[in-house]
C-alpha atoms as a PDB file:
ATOM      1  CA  UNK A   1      78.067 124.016  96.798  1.00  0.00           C
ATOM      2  CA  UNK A   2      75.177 126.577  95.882  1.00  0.00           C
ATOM      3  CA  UNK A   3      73.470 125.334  93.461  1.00  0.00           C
ATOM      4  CA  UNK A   4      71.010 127.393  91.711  1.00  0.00           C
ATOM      5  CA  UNK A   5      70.467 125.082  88.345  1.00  0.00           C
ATOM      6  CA  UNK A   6      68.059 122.323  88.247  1.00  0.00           C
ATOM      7  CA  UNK A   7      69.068 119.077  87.860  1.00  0.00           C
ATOM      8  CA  UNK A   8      67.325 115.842  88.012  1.00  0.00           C
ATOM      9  CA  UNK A   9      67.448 113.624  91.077  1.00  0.00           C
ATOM     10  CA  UNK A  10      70.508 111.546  91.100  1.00  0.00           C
ATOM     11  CA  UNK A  11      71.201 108.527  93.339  1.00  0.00           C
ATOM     12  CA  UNK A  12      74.324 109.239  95.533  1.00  0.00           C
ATOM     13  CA  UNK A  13      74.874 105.686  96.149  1.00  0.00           C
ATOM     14  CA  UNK A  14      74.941 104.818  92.478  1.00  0.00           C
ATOM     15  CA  UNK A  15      77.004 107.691  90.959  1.00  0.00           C
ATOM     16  CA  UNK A  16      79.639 107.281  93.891  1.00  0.00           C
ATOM     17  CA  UNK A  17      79.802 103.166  92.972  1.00  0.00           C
ATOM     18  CA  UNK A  18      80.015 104.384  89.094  1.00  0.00           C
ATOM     19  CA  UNK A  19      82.259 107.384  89.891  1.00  0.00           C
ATOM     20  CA  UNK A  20      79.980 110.066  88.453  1.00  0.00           C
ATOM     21  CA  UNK A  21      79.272 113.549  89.413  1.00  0.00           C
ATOM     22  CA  UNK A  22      76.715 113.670  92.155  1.00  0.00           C
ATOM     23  CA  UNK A  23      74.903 116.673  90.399  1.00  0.00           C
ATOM     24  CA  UNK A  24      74.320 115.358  86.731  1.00  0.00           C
ATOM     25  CA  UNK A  25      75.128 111.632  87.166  1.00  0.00           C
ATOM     26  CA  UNK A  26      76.839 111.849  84.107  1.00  0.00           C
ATOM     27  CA  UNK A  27      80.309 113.455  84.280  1.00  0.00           C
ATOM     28  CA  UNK A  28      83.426 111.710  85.581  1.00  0.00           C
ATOM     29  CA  UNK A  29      84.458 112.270  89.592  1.00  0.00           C
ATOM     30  CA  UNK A  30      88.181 110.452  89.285  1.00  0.00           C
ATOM     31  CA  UNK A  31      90.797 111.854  87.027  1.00  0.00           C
ATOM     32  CA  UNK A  32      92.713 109.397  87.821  1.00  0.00           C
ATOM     33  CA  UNK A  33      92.390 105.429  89.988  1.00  0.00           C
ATOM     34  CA  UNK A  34      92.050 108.021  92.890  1.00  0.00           C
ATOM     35  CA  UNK A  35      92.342 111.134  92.267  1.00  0.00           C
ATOM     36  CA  UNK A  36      89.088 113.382  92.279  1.00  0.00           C
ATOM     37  CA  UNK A  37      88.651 115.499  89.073  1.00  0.00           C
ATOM     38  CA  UNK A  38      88.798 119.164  89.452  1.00  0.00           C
ATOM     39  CA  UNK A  39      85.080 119.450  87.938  1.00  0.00           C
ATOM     40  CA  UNK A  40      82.720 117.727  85.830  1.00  0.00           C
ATOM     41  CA  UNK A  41      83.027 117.832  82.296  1.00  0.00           C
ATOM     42  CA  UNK A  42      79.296 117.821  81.389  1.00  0.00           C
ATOM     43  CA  UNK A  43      77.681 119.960  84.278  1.00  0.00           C
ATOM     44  CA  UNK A  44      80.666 122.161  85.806  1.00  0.00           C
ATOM     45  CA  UNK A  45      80.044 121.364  89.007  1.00  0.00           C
ATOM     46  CA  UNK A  46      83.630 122.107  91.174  1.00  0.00           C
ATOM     47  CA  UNK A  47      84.831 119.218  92.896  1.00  0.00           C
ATOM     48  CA  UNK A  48      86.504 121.939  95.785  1.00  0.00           C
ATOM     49  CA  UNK A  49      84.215 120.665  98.188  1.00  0.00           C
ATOM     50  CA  UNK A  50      85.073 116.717  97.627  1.00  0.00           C
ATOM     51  CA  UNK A  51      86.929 116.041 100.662  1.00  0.00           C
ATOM     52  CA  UNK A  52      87.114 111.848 101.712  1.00  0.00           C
ATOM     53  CA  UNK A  53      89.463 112.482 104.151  1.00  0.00           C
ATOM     54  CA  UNK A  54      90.804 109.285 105.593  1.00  0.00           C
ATOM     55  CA  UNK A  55      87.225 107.759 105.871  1.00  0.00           C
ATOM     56  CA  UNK A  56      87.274 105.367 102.990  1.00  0.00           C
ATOM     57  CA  UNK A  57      90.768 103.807 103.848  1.00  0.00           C
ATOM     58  CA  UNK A  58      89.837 103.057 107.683  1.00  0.00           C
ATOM     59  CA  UNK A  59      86.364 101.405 106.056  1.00  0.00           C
ATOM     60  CA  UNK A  60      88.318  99.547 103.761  1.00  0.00           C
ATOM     61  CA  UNK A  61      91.225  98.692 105.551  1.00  0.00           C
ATOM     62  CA  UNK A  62      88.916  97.281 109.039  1.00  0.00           C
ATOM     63  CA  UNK A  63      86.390  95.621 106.546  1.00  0.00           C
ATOM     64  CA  UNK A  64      89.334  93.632 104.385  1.00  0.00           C
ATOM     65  CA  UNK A  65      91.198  93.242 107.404  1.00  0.00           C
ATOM     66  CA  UNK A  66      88.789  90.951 109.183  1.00  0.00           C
ATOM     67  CA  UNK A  67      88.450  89.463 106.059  1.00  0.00           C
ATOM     68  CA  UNK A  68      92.175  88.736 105.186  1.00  0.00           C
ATOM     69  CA  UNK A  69      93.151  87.818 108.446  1.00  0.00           C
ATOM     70  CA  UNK A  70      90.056  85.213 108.886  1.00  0.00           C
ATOM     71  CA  UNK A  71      91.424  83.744 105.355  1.00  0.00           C
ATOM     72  CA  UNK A  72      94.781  83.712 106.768  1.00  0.00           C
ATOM     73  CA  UNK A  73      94.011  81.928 110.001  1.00  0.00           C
ATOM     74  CA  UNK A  74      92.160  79.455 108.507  1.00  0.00           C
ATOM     75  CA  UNK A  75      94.866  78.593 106.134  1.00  0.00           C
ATOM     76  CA  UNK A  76      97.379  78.273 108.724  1.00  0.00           C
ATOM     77  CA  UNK A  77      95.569  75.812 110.857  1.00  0.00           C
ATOM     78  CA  UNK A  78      94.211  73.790 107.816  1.00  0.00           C
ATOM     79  CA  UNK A  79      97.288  73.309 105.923  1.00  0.00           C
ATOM     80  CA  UNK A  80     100.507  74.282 108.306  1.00  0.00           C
ATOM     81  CA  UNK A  81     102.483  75.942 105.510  1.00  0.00           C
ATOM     82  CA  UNK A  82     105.529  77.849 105.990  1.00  0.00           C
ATOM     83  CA  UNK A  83     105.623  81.468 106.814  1.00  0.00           C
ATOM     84  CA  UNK A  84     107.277  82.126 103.471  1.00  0.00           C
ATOM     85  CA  UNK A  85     103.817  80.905 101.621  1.00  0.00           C
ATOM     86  CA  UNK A  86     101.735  83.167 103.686  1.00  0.00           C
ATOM     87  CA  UNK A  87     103.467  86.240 102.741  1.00  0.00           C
ATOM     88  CA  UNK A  88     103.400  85.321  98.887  1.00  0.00           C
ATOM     89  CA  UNK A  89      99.644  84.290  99.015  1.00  0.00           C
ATOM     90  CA  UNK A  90      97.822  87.329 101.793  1.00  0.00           C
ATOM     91  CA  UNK A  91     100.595  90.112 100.635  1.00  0.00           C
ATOM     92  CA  UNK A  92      98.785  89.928  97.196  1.00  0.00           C
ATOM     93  CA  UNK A  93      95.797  89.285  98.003  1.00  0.00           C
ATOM     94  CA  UNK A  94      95.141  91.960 100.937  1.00  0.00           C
ATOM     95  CA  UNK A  95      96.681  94.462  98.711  1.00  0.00           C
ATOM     96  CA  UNK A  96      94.115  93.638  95.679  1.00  0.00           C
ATOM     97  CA  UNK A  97      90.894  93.278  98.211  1.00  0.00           C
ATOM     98  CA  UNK A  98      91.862  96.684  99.358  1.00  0.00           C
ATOM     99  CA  UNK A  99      92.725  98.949  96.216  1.00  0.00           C
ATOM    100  CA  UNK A 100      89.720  97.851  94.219  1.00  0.00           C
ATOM    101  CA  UNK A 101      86.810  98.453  97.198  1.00  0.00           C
ATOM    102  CA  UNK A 102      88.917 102.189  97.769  1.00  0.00           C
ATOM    103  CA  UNK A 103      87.812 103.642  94.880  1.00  0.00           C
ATOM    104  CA  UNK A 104      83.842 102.567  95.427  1.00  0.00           C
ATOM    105  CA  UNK A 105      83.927 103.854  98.936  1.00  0.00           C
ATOM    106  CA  UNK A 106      85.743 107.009  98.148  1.00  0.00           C
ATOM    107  CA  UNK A 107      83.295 108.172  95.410  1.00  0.00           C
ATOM    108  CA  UNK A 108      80.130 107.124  97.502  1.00  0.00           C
ATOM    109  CA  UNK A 109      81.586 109.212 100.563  1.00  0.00           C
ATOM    110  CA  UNK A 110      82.297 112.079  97.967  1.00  0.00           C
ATOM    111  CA  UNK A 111      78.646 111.727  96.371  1.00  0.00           C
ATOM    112  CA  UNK A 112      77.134 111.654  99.900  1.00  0.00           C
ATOM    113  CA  UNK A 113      79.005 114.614 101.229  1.00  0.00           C
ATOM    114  CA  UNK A 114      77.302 116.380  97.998  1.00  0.00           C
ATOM    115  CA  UNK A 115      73.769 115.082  98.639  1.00  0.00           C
ATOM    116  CA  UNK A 116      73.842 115.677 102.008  1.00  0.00           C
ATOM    117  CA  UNK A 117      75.507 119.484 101.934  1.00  0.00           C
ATOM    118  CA  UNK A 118      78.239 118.424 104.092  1.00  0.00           C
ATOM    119  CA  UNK A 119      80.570 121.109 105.137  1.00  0.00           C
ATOM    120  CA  UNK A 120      83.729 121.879 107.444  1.00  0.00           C
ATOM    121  CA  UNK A 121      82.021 122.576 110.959  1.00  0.00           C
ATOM    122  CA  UNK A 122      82.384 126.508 111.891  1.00  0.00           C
ATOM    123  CA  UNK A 123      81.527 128.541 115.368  1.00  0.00           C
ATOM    124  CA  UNK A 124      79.688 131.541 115.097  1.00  0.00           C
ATOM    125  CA  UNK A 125      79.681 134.225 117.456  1.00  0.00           C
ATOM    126  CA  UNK A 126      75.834 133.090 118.919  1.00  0.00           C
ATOM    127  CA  UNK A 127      77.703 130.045 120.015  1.00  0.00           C
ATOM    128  CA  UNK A 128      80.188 131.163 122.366  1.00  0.00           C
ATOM    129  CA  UNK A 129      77.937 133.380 124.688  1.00  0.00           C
END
């Protein structure tokens, strides 16, 4: 992540919500619905350092969780319906409230890891005397 070019200021927030490259703010992060990009097509900038990890699926997942299971319970003791109707109606619905917010958290974490210089955590010798 040395980066020796100038480039103007970009928000981190909004290229990770747009899925742009953190440097430029112009060049695509995804490839794919999820899948980072290997670099950016207008800058260069190497997406080797992009690394999510499981962070934006435990976000997600907790957030739309609450969410789905509030929904659910409130269903259930409003109208009494059948088991059968709450797997038709939250399957769905959880699965769509979950995939679409992914993506937005996984480029902001990506974009913030950038703007903040975020790296793997190493020990150096001066730490282990």
């Amino acid at each position: 992540m040395d980066d020796k070019a100038q480039w103007p200021p970009v928000d981190p927030i909004r290229a990770g919500l747009s899925g742009r490259c953190p440097r430029c703010g112009e060049g695509r992060l995804f490839a794919g619905f999820l899948t980072v990009a290997e670099r950016c097509g207008v800058c260069g900038l190497d997406y080797d350092f992009a690394d999510a990890g499981d962070g934006p699926a435990i976000f997600v997942m907790l957030i739309m969780g609450f969410v789905v299971v509030g929904l659910a319970l409130w269903f259930e003791l409003t109208f009494q319906p059948p088991l059968w109707v709450h797997i038709i109606i939250w399957l769905p619905v959880a699965s769509i409230l979950c995939l679409v917010p992914l993506r937005l958290a996984k480029g902001v974490l990506i974009t913030l890891q950038y703007a903040n210089q975020a790296a793997e955590g190493r020990v150096s010798k001066a730490d282990e005397s």
